[in-house]
C-alpha atoms as a PDB file:
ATOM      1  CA  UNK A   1       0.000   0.000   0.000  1.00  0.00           C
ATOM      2  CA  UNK A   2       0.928   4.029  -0.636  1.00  0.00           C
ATOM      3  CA  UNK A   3       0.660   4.457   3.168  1.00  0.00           C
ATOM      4  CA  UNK A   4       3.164   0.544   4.155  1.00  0.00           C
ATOM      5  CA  UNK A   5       5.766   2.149   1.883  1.00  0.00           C
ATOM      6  CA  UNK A   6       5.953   5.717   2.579  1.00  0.00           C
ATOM      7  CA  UNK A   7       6.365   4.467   6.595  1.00  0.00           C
ATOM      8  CA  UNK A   8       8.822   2.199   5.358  1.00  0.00           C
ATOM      9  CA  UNK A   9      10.554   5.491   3.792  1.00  0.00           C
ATOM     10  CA  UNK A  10      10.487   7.323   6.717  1.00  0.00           C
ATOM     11  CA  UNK A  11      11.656   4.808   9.022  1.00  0.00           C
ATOM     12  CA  UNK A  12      14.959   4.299   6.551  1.00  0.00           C
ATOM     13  CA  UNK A  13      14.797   8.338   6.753  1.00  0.00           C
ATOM     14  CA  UNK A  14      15.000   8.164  10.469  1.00  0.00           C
ATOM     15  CA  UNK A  15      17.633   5.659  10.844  1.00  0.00           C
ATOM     16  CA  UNK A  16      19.500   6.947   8.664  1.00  0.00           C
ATOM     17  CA  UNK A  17      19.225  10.435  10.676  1.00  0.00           C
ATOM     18  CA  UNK A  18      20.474   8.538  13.625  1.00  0.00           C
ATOM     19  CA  UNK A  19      23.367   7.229  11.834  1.00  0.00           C
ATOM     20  CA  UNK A  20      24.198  10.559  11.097  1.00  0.00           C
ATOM     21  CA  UNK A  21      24.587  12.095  14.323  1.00  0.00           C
ATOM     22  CA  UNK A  22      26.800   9.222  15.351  1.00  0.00           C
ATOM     23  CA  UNK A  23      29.217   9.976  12.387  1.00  0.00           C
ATOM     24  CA  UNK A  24      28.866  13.584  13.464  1.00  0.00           C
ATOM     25  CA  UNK A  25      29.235  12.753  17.328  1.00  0.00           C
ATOM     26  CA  UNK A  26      32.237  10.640  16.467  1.00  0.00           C
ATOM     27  CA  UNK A  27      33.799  13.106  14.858  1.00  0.00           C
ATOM     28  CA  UNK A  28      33.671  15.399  17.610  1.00  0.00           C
ATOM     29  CA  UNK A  29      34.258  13.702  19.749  1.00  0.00           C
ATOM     30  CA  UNK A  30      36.644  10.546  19.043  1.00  0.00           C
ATOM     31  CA  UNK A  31      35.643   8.569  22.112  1.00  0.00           C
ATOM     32  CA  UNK A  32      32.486   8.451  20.808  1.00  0.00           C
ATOM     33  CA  UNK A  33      30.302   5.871  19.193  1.00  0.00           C
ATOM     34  CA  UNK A  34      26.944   4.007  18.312  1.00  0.00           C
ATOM     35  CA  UNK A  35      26.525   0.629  20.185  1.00  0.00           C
ATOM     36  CA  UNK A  36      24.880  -0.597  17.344  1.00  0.00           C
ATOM     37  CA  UNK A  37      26.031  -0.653  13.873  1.00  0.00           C
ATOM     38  CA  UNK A  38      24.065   0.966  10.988  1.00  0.00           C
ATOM     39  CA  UNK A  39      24.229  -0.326   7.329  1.00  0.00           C
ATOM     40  CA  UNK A  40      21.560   0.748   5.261  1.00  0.00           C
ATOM     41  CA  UNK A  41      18.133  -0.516   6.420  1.00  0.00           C
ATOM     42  CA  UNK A  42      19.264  -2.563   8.657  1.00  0.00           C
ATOM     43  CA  UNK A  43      20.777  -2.011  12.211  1.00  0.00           C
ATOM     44  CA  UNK A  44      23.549  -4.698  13.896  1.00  0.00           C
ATOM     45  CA  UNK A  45      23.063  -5.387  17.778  1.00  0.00           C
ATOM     46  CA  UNK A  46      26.566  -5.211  19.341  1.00  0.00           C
ATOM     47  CA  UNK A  47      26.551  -9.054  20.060  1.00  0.00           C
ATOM     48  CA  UNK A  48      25.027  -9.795  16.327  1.00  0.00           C
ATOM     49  CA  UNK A  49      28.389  -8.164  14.127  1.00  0.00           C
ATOM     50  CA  UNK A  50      28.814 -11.046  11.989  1.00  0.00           C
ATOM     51  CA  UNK A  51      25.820 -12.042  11.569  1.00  0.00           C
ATOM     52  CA  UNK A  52      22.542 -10.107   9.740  1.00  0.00           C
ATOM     53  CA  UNK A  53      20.703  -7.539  10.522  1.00  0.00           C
ATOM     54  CA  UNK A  54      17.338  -6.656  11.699  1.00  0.00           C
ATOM     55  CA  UNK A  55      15.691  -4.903   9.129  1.00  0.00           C
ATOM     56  CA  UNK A  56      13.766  -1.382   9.964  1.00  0.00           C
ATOM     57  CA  UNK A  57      11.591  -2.019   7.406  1.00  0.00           C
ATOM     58  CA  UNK A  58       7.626  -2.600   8.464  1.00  0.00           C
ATOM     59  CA  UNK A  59       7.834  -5.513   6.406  1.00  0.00           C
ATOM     60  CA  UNK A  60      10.507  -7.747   8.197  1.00  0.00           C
ATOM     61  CA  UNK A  61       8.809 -10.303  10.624  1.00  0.00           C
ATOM     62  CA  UNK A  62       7.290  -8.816  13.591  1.00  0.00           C
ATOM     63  CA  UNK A  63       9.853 -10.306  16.236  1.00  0.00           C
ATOM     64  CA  UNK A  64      13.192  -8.933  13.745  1.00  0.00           C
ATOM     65  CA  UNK A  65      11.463  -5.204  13.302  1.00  0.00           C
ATOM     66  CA  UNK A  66      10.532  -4.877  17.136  1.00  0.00           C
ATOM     67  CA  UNK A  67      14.204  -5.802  17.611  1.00  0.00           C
ATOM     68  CA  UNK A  68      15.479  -3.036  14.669  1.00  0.00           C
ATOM     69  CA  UNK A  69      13.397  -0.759  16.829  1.00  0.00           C
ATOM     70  CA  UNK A  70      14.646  -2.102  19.946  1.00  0.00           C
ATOM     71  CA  UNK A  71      18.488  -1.224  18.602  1.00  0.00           C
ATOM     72  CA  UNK A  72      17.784   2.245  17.277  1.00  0.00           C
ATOM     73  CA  UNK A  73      16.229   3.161  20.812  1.00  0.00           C
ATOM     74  CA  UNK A  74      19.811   2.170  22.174  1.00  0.00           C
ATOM     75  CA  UNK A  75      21.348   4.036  19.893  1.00  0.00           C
ATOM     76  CA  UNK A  76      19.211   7.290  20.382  1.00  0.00           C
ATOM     77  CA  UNK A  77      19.786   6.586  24.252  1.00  0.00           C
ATOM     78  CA  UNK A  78      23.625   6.663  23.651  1.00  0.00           C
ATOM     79  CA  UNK A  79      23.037   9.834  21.416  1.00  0.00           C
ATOM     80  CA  UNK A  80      20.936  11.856  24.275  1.00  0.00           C
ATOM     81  CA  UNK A  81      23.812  10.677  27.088  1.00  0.00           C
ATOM     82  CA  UNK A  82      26.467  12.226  24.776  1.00  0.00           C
ATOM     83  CA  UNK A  83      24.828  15.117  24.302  1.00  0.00           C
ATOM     84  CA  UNK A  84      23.714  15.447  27.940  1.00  0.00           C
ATOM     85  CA  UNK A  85      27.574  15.583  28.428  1.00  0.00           C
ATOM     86  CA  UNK A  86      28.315  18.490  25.976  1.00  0.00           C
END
């Protein structure tokens, strides 16, 4: 549907935000850096490197998109404790 895809857009738009601000967080500060890994539309749990990842997309099975969700929130967290600091 119209409505499935443009979420699907803006959930790739807002992960991809977040992976933003941790290239721009890292930069400033070098200590600094996402817990999870971001690669596309997919996000990496720190214990889950090697293998796939969850995909942010609406589409992905319930259980792996509560989990993408799950990883982003981590990664905003770590965002909002950096900035706290600044």
């Amino acid at each position: 549907s119209s409505a499935g895809k443009r979420f699907n857009t803006a959930l790739s738009l807002l992960l991809r935000a977040v992976k933003e601000l941790g290239v721009y967080g890292s930069k400033i500060d070098p200590t600094f850096r996402l817990p999870q890994r971001i690669e596309g539309d997919s996000i990496f749990s720190s214990a889950e490197h090697s293998r796939g990842g969850k995909s942010i997309q609406a589409v992905a099975a319930e259980e792996e998109w509560t989990k993408a969700l799950k990883y982003m929130l981590i990664d905003l967290k770590a965002l909002l404790a950096w900035c706290s600091k600044c």
